[in-house]
Protein backbone atom coordinates (compact mmCIF):
# COMPACT_ATOMS: atom_id res chain seq x y z
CA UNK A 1 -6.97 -37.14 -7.13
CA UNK A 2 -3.75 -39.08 -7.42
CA UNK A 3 -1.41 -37.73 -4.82
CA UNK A 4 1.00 -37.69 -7.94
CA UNK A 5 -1.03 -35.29 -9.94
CA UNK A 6 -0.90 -33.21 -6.63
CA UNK A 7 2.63 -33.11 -6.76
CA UNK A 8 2.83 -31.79 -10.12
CA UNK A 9 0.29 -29.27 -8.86
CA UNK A 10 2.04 -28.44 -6.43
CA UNK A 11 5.62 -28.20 -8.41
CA UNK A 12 4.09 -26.34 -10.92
CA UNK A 13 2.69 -23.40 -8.76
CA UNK A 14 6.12 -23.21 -6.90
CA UNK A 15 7.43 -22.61 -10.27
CA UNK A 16 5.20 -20.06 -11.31
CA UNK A 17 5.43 -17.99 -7.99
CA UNK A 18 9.39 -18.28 -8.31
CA UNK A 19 9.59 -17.21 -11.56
CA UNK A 20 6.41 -14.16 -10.89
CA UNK A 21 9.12 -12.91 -8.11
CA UNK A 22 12.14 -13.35 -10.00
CA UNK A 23 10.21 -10.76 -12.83
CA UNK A 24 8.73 -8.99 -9.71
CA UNK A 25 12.29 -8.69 -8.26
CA UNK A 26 13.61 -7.40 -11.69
CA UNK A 27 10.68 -4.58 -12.20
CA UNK A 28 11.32 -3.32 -8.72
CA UNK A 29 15.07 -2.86 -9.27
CA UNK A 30 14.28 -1.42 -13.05
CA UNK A 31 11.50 0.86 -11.45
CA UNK A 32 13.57 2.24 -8.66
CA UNK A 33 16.48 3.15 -11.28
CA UNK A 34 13.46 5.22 -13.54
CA UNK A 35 11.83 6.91 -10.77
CA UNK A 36 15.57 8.15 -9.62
CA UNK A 37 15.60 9.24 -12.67
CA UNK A 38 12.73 10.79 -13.12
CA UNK A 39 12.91 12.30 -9.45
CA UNK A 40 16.42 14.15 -10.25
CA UNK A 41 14.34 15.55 -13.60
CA UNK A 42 11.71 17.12 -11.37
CA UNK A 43 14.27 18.28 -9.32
CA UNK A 44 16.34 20.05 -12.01
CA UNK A 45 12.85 21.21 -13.39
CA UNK A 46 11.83 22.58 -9.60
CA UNK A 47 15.07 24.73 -9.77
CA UNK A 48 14.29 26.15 -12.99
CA UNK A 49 11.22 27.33 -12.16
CA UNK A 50 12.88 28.92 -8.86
CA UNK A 51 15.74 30.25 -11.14
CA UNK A 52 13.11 32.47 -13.26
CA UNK A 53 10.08 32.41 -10.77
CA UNK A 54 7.77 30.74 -12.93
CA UNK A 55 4.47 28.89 -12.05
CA UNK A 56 4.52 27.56 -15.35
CA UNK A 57 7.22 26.68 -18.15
CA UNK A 58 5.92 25.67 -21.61
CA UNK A 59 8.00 23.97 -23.73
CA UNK A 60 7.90 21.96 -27.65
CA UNK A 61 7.31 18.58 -25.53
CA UNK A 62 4.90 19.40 -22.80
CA UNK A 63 4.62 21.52 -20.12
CA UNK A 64 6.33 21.87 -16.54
CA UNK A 65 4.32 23.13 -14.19
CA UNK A 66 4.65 23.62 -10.01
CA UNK A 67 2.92 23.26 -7.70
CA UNK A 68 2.62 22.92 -3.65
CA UNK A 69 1.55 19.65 -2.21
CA UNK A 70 0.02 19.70 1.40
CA UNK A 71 0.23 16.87 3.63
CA UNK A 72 -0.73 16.77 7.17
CA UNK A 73 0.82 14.71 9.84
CA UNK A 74 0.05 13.88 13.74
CA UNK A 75 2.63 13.73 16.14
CA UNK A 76 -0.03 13.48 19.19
CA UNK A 77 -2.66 10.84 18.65
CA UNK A 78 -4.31 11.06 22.13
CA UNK A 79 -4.69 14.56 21.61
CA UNK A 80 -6.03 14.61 17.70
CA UNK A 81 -8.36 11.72 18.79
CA UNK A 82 -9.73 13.89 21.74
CA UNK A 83 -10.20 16.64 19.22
CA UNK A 84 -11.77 15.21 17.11
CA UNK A 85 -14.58 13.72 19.86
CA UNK A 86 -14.84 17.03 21.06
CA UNK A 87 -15.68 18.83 18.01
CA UNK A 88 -17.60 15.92 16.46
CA UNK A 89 -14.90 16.05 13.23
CA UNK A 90 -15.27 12.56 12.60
CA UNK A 91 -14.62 13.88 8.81
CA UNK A 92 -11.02 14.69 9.52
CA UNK A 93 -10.43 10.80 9.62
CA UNK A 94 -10.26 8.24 7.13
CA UNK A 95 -12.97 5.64 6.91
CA UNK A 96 -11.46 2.37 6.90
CA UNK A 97 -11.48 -0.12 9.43
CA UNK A 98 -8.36 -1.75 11.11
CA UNK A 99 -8.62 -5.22 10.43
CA UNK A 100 -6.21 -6.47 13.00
CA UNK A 101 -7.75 -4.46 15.93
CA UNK A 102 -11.20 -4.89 14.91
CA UNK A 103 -9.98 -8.92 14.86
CA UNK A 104 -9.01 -8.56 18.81
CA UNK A 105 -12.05 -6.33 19.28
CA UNK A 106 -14.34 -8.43 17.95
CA UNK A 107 -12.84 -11.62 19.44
CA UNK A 108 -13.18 -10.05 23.19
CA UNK A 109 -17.20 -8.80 22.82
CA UNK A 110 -18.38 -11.94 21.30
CA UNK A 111 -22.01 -12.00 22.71
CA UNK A 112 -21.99 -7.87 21.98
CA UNK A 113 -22.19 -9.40 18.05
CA UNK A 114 -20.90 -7.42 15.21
CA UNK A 115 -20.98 -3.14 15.84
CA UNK A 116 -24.03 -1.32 13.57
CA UNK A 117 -23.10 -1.01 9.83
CA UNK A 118 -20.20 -3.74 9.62
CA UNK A 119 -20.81 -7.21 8.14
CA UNK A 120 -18.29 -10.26 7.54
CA UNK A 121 -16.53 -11.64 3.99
CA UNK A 122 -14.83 -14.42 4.72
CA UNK A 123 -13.29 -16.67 1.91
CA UNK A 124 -11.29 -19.95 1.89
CA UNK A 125 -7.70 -19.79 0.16
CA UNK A 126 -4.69 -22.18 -0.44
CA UNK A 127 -0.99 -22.03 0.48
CA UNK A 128 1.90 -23.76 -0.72
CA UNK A 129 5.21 -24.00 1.34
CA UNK A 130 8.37 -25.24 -0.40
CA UNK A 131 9.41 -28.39 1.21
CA UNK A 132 11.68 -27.54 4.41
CA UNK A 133 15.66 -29.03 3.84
CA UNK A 134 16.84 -31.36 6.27
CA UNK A 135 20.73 -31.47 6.73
């Protein structure tokens, strides 16, 4: 391959990942304007049902309805994790597996070979740097 045709390869995909981030770039600024707006709707909405202590207000358009949302959070990791060992709750954690600490893991207990249950996908992939300006 001609190392011409590379550099229209190569100009061409810079111009297609500048203008994907330019549109990107635009949807993230339209996006955060709508879900302001849409956030100070639920808002107003939330009042309204506080106002008349409804669960539930049904309307020509739809209906508004509230609801609680739960979310748990750890401010004590040492202590969760020894919780969970000691009542076998493995459940009350996610399973997904941290790639950048499994990385070092892995790369320290070579001859110990992959843990029981895991397995490798690796893949080959391309980047392209814009040329670097020289003053």
């Amino acid at each position: 391959m001609s190392e011409t045709n590379m550099d229209d390869m190569v100009k061409a995909y810079l111009s297609i990942r500048g203008e994907r981030e330019k549109i990107y770039r635009e949807y993230q600024l339209k996006d955060a304007d709508l879900k302001e707006q849409l956030s100070r709707l639920e808002q107003a909405m939330l009042e309204k049902c506080n106002d008349i202590n409804a669960d539930s207000i049904r309307t020509g358009h739809g209906t508004i309805i509230k609801s609680m949302r739960e979310d748990f959070v750890c401010s004590d990791w040492d202590n969760f994790k020894k919780f969970v060992i000691e009542n076998d709750a493995i459940e009350l954690l996610q399973q997904r597996i941290s790639q950048s600490n499994f990385k070092e893991y892995t790369s320290t207990h070579k001859e110990d070979g992959l843990p029981p249950g895991i397995s490798t996908m690796r893949s080959y992939k391309v980047t392209v740097r814009k040329p670097t300006r020289k003053e």
